[in-house]
Protein backbone atom coordinates (compact mmCIF):
# COMPACT_ATOMS: atom_id res chain seq x y z
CA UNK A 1 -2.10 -14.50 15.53
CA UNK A 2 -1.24 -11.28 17.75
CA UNK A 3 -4.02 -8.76 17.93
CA UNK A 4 -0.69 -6.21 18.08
CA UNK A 5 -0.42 -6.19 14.48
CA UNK A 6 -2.16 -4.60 11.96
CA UNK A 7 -0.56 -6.24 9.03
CA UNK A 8 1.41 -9.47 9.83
CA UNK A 9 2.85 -11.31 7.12
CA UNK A 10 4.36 -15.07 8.40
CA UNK A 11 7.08 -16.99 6.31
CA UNK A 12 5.71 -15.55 2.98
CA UNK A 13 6.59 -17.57 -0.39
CA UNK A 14 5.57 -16.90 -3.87
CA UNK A 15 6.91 -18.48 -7.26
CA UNK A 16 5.85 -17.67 -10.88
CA UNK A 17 7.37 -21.35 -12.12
CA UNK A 18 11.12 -21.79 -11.16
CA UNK A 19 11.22 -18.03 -10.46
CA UNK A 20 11.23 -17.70 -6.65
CA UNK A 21 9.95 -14.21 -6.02
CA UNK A 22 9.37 -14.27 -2.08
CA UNK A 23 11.45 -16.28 0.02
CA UNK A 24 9.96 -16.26 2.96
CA UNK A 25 9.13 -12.80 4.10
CA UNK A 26 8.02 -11.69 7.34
CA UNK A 27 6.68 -8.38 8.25
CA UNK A 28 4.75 -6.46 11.15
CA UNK A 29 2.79 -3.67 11.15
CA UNK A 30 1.30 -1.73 14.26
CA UNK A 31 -1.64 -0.05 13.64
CA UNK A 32 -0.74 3.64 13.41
CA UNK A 33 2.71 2.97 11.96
CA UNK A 34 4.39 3.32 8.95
CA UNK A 35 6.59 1.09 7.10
CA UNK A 36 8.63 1.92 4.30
CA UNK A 37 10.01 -1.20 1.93
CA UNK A 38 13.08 -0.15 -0.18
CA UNK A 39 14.96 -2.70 -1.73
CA UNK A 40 16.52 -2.64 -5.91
CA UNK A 41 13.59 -3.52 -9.12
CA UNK A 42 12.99 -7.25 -8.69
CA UNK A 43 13.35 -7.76 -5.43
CA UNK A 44 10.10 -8.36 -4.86
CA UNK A 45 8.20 -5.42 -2.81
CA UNK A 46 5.15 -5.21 -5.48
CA UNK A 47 4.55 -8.81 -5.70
CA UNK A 48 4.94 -8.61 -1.46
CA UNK A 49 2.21 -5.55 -1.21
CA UNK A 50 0.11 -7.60 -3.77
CA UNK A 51 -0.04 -10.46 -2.13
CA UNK A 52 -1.09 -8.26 1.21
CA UNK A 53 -4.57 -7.69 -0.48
CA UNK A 54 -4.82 -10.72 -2.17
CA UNK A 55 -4.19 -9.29 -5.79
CA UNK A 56 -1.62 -12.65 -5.75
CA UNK A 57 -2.12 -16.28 -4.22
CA UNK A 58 0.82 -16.16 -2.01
CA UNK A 59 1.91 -20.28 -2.36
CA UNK A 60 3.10 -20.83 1.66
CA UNK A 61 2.79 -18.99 4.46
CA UNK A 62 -0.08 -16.46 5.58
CA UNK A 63 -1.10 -12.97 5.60
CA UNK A 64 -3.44 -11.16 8.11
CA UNK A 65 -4.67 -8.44 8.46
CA UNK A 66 -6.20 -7.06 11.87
CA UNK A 67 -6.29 -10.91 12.87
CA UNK A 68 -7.97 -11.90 9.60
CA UNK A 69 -6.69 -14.32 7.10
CA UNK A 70 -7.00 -12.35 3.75
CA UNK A 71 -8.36 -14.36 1.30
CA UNK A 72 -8.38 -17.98 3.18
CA UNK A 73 -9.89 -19.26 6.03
CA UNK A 74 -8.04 -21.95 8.84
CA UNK A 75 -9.71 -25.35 9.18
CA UNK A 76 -7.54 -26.81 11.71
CA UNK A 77 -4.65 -26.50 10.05
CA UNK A 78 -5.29 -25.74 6.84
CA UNK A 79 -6.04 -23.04 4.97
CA UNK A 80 -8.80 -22.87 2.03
CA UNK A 81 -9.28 -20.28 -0.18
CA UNK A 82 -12.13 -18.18 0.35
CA UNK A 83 -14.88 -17.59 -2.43
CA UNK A 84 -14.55 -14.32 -4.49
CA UNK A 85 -17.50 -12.53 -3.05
CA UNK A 86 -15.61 -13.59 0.44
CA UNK A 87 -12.05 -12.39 -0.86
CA UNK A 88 -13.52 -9.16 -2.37
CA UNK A 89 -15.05 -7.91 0.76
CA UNK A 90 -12.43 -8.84 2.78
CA UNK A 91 -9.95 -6.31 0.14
CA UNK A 92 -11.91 -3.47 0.69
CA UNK A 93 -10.46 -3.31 4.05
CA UNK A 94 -7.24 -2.73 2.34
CA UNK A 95 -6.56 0.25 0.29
CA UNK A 96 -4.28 -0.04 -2.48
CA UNK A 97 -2.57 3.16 -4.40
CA UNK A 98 -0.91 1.80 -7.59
CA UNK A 99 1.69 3.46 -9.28
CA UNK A 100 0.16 4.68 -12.90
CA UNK A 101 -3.10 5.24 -10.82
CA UNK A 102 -5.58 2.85 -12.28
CA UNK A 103 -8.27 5.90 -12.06
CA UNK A 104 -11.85 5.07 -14.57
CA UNK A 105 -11.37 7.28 -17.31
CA UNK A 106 -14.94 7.25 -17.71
CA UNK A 107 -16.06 8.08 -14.05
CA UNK A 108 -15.38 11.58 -13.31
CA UNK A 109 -13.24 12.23 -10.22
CA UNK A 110 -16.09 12.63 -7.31
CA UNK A 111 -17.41 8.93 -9.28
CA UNK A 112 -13.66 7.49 -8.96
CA UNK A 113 -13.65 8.18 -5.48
CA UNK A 114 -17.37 6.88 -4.67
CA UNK A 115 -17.79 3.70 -6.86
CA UNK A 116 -16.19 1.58 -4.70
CA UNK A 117 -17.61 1.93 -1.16
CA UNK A 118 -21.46 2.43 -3.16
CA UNK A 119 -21.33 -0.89 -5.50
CA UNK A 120 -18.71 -2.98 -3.29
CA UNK A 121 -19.13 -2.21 0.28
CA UNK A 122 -22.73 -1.05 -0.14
CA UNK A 123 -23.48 1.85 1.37
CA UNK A 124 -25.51 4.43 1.48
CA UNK A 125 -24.61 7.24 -1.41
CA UNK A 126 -25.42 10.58 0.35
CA UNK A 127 -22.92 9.66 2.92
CA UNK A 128 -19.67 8.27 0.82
CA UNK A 129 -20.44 11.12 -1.71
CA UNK A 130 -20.45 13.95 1.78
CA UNK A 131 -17.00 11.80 2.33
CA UNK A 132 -15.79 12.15 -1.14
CA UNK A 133 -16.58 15.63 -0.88
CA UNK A 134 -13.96 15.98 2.43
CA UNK A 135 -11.40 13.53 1.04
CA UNK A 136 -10.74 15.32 -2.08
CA UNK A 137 -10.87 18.80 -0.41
CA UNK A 138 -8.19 16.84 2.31
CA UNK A 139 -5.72 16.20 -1.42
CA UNK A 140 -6.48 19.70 -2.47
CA UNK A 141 -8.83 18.87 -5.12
CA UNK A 142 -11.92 19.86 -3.90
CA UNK A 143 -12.76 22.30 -7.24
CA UNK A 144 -12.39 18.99 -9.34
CA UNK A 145 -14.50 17.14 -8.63
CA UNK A 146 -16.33 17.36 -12.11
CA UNK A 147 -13.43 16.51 -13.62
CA UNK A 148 -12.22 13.28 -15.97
CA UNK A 149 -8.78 12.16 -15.19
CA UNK A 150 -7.61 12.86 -18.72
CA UNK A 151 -7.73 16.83 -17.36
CA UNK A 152 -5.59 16.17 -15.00
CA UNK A 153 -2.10 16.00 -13.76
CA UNK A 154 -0.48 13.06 -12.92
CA UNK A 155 0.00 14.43 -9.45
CA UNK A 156 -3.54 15.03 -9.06
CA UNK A 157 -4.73 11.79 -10.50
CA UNK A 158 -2.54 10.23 -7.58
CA UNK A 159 -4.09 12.34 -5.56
CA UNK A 160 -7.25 11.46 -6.49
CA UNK A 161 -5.78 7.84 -6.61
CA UNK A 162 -5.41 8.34 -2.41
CA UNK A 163 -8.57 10.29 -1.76
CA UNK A 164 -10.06 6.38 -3.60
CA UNK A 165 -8.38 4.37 -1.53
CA UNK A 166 -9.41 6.21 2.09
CA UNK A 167 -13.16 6.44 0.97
CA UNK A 168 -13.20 2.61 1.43
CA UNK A 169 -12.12 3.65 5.28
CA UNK A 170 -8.89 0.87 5.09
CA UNK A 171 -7.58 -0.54 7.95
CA UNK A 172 -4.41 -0.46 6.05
CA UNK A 173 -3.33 1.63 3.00
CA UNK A 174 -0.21 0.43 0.52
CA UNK A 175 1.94 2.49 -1.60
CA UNK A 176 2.96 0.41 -4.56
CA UNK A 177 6.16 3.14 -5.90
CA UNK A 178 3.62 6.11 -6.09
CA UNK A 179 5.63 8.66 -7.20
CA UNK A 180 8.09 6.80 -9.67
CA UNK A 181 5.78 7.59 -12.17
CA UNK A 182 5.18 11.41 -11.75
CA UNK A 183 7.22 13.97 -13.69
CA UNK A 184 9.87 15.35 -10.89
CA UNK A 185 8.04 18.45 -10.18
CA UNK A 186 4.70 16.87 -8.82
CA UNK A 187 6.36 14.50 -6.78
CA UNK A 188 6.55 16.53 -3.47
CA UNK A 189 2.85 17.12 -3.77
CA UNK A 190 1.80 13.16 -3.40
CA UNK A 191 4.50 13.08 -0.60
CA UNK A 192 2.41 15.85 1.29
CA UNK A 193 -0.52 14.30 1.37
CA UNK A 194 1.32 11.05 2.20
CA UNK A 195 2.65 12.96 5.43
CA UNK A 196 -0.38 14.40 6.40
CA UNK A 197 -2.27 11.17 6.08
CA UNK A 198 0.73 9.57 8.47
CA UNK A 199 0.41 12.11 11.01
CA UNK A 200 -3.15 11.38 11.11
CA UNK A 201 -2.45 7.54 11.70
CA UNK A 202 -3.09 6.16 8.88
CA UNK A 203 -1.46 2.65 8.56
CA UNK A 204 0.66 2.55 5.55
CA UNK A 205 2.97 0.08 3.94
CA UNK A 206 4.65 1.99 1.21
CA UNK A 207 7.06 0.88 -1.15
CA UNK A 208 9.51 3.71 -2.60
CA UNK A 209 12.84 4.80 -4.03
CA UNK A 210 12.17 8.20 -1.77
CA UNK A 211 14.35 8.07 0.67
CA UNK A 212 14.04 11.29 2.09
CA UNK A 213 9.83 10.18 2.55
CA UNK A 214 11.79 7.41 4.53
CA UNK A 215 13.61 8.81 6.68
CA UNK A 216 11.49 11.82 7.48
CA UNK A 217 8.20 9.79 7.75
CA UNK A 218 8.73 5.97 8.36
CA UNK A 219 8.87 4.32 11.87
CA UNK A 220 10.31 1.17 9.99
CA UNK A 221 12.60 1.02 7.07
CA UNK A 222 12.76 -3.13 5.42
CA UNK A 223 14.99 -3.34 2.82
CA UNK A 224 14.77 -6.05 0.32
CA UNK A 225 16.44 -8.21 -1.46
CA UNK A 226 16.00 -11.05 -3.54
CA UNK A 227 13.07 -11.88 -2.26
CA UNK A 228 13.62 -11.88 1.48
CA UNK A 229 13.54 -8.85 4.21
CA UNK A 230 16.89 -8.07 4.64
CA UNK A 231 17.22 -5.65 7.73
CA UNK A 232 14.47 -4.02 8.97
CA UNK A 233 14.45 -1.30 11.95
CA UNK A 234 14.08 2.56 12.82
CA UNK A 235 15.02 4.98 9.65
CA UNK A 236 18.26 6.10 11.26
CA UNK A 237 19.72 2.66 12.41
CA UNK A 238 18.61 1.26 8.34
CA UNK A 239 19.64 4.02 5.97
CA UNK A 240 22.46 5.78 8.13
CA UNK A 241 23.89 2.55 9.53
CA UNK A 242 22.71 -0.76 7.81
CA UNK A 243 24.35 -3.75 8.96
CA UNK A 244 23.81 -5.67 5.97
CA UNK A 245 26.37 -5.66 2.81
CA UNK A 246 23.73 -5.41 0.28
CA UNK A 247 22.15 -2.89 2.44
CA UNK A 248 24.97 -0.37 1.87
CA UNK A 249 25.78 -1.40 -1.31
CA UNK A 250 21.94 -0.26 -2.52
CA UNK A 251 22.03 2.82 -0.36
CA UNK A 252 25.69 3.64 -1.40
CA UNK A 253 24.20 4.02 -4.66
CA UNK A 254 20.54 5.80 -4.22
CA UNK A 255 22.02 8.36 -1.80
């Protein structure tokens, strides 16, 4: 494995019975970069970003992240599956921002944000709840802290969704569709903070129908299909001139 990659995903396959979701899929991701996965419902992005952090058993292949296996270890030239405790730690260095947020209701927002890096990563309070305290005031929600997620927006319980996902400090964060479901007038307010959090160098493998977010914010565009990566390459080679059929066919109908 290449210490050039952040994320490198090798030869990727994953079934659910005679259903062959991945076919194969490679991807590579530079640490600072951002990668944007388009591709028509079924075609296998979410089941690609799960298997990333181990939320799925990928069946061949392998997944690393920073040059570690995530959720197996090589013996020769095998891999075996690690044990939970193992897998768990190894997901906090992956953040993961779903698309209906997954926020406690029960936990208040500054709780959201801290539970994680207190009861899974173990450390000390004072200092993830001082970086709770700048995360949320980085997604404009520093005055809500107090707050249950039932008062709140959709917009700002993505939000507050993000500000989770960078208090476990990730090596890489994933955007599973994380505006699809936001009424249309909060979208552009996740997409900010998505920008800002990309011009900071944040590593982020985001899967959207956003194609402005794309084009304005990606260094690589994959589109997928069927299970398999397409074309991949800079935003303006991809969306303005894909060399793939069902490349233009998708974008011939999104733009």
């Amino acid at each position: 494995m290449s210490g050039e990659f952040m994320v490198d995903v090798r030869g990727v396959h994953k079934s659910y019975g005679p259903l062959e979701v991945l076919r194969g899929v490679d991807l590579r991701v530079r640490p600072g970069e951002v990668t944007v996965i388009i591709g028509p419902s079924g075609s296998g992005k979410s089941t690609l970003l799960r298997g990333i952090n181990h939320l799925e058993k990928i069946d061949r292949g392998y997944i690393a992240i920073d040059g570690e296996f995530v959720g197996y270890r090589r013996s020769g030239n095998r891999l075996h599956e690690l044990k939970e405790r193992e897998i768990l730690r190894r997901r906090t260095h992956i953040g993961f921002v779903f698309q209906n947020f997954n926020l406690f209701p029960h936990l208040t927002v500054r709780q959201n944000v801290t539970e994680a890096p207190i009861s899974a990563q173990r450390r000390p309070r004072d200092e993830v709840e001082a970086l709770a305290a700048e995360l949320l005031e980085q997604v404009g929600l520093s005055g809500k802290a107090d707050a249950y997620p039932r008062q709140l927006s959709g917009g700002q319980q993505q939000r507050v969704a993000i500000a989770r996902a960078l208090a476990l400090r990730p090596k890489v964060v994933l955007f599973d569709e994380p505006t699809s479901a936001l009424d249309p007038e909060l979208v552009g307010e996740v997409l900010e903070v998505m920008k800002a959090l990309a011009r900071g160098g944040t590593t982020m493998i985001v899967v959207t129908h956003e194609i402005g977010f794309a084009r304005e914010v990606a260094d690589t565009v994959a589109f997928m299909d069927a299970g398999r990566i397409v074309e991949q390459g800079p935003p303006p080679r991809v969306l303005d001139r894909p060399e793939h059929d069902r490349t233009r066919a998708f974008l011939g109908r999104v733009l």
